[in-house]
C-alpha atoms as a PDB file:
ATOM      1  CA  UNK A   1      47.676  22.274  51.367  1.00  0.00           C
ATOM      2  CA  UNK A   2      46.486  22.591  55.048  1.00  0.00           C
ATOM      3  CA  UNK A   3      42.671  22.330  55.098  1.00  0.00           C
ATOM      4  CA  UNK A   4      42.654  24.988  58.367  1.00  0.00           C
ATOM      5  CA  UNK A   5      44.619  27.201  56.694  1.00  0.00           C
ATOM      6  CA  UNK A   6      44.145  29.677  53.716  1.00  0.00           C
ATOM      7  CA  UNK A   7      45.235  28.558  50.088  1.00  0.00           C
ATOM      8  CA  UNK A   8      46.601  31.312  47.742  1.00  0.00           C
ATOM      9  CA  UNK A   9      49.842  31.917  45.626  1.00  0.00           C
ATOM     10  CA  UNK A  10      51.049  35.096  44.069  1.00  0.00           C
ATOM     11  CA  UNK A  11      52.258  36.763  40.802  1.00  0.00           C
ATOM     12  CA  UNK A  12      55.543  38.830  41.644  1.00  0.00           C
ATOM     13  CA  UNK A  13      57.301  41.465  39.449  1.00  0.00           C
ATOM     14  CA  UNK A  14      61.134  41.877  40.737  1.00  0.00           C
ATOM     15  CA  UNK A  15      62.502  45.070  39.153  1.00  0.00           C
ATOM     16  CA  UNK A  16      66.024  43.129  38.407  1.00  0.00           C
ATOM     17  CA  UNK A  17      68.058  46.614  38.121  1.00  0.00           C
ATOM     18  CA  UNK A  18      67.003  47.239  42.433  1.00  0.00           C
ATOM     19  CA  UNK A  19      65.840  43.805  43.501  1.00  0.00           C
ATOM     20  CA  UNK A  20      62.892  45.307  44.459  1.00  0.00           C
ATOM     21  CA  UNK A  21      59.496  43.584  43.947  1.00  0.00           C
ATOM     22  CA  UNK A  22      58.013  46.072  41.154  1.00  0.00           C
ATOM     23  CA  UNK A  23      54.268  44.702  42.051  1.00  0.00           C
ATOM     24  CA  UNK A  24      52.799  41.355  43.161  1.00  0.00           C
ATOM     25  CA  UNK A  25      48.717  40.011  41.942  1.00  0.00           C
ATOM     26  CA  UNK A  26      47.452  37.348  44.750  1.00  0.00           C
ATOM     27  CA  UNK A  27      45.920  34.280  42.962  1.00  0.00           C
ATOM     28  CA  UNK A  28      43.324  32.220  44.380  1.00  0.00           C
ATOM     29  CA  UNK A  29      45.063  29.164  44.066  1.00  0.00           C
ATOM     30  CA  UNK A  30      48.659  28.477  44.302  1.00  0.00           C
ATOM     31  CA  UNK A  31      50.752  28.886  41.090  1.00  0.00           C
ATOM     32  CA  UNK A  32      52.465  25.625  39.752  1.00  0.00           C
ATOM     33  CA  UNK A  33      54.042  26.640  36.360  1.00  0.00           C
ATOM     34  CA  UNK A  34      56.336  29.531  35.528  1.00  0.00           C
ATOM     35  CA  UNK A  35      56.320  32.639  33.704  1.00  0.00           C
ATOM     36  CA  UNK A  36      57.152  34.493  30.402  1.00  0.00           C
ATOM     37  CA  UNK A  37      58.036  38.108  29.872  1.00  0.00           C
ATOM     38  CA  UNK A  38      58.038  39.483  26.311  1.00  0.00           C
ATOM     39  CA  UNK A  39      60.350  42.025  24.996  1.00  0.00           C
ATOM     40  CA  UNK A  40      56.929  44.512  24.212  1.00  0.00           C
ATOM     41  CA  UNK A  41      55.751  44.294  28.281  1.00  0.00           C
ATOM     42  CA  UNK A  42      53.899  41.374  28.366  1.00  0.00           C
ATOM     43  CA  UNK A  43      53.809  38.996  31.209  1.00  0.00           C
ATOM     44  CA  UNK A  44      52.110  35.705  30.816  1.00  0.00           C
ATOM     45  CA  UNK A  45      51.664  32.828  33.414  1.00  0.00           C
ATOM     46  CA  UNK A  46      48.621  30.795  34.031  1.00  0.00           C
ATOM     47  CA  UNK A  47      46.454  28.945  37.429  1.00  0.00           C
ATOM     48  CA  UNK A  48      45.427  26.029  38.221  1.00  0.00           C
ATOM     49  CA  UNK A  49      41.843  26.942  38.164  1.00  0.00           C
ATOM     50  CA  UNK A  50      42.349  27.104  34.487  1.00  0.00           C
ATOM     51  CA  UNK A  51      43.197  30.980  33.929  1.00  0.00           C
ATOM     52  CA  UNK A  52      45.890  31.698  31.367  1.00  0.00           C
ATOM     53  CA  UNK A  53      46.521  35.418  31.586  1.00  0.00           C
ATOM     54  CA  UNK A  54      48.701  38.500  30.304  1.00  0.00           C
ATOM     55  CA  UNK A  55      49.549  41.314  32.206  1.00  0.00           C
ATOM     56  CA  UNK A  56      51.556  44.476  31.642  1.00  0.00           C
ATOM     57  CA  UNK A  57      54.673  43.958  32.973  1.00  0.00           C
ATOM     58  CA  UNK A  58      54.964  47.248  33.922  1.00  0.00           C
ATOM     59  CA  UNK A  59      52.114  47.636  36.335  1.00  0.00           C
ATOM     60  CA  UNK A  60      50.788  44.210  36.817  1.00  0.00           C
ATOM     61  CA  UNK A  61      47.371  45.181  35.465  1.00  0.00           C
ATOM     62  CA  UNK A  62      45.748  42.149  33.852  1.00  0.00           C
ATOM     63  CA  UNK A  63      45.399  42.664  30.139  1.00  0.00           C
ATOM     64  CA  UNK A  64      43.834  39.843  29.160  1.00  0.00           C
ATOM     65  CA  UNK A  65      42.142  36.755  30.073  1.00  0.00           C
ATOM     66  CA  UNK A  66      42.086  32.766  28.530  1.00  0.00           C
ATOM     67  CA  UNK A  67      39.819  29.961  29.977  1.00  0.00           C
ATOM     68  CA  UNK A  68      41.780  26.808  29.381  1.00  0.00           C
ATOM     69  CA  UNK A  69      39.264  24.943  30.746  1.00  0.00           C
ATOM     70  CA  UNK A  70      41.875  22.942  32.963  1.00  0.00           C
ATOM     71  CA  UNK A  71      44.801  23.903  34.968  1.00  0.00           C
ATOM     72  CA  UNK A  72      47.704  25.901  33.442  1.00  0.00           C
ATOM     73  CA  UNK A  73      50.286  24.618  35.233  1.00  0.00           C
ATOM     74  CA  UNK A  74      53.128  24.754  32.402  1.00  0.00           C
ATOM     75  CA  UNK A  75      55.319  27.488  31.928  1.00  0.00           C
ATOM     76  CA  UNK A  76      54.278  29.427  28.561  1.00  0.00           C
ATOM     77  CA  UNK A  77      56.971  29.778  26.123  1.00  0.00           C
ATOM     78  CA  UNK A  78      57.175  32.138  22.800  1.00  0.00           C
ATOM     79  CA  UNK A  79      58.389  31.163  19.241  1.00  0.00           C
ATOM     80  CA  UNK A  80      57.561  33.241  15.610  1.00  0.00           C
ATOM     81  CA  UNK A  81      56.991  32.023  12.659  1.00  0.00           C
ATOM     82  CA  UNK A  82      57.615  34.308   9.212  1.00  0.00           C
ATOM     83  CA  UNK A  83      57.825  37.223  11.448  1.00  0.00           C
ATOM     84  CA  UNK A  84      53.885  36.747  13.738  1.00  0.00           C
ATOM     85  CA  UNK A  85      54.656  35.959  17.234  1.00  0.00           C
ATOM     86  CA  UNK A  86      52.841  33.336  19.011  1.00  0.00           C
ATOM     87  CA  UNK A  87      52.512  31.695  22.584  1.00  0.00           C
ATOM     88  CA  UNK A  88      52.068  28.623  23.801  1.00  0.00           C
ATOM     89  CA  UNK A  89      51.202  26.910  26.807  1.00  0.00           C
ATOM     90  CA  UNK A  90      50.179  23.638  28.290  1.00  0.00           C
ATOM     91  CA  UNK A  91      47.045  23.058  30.117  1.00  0.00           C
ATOM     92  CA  UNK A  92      47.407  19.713  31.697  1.00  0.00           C
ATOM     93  CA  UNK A  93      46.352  20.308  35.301  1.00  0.00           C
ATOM     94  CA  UNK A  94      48.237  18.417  38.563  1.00  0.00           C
ATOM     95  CA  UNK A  95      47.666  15.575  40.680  1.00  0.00           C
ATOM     96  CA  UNK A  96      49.387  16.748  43.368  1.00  0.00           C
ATOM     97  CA  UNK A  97      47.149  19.369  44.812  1.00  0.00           C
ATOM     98  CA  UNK A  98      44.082  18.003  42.606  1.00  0.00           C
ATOM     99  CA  UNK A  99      43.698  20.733  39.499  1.00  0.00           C
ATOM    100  CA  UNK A 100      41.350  19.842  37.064  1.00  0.00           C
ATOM    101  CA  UNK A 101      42.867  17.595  34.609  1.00  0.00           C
ATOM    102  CA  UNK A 102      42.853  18.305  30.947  1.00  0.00           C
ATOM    103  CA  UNK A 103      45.328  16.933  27.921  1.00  0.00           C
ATOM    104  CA  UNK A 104      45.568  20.666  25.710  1.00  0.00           C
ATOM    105  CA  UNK A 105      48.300  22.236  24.162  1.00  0.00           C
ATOM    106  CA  UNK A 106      47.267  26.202  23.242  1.00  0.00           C
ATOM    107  CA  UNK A 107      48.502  28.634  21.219  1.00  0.00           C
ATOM    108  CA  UNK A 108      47.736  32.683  20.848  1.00  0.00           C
ATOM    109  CA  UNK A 109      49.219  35.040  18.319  1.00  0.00           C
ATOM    110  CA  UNK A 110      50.524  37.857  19.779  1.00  0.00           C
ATOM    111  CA  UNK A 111      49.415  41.710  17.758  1.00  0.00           C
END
């Protein structure tokens, strides 16, 4: 990070069938882990200010909102059990750029 210059990082839709970017969110922060796109539209990443969040996939609109109380800097992954989806993510934060630290593992059940 360059302390003269703006920080930020983005969330980016590609639509894969044109290569065109479907819709893009600016974060405040720049983004560290990855994303994961469920089959039913869901989009979730999280920041390293501690946001985990789902957004349509579709339109980028932010559904839903997790304080993980340190940075999410881990992709999220997905797994069911006996048919209930659920997903999990680290929150963990990063030295490198100084994210609040944290040690948690989180899960979410997905309706």
């Amino acid at each position: 990070m360059i302390a003269t210059e703006e920080s930020f990082g983005n969330v980016t839709a590609v639509d894969y069938n044109t290569g065109k970017i479907a819709w893009q969110k600016k974060t405040p922060l720049p983004m560290m882990g990855g994303a994961l796109t469920t089959a039913g539209g869901l989009m979730f990443t999280g920041e390293g200010d501690g946001w985990f969040r789902a957004y349509d996939a579709k339109t980028g609109d932010v559904l839903w909102s997790f304080f993980a109380g340190a940075g999410v800097n881990a992709p999220p992954a997905s797994y069911s059990v006996d048919g209930k989806q659920y997903i999990v993510v680290g929150a963990g934060g990063n030295t490198q750029i100084d994210f609040k630290r944290g040690n948690n593992i989180i899960a979410f059940t997905v309706d």
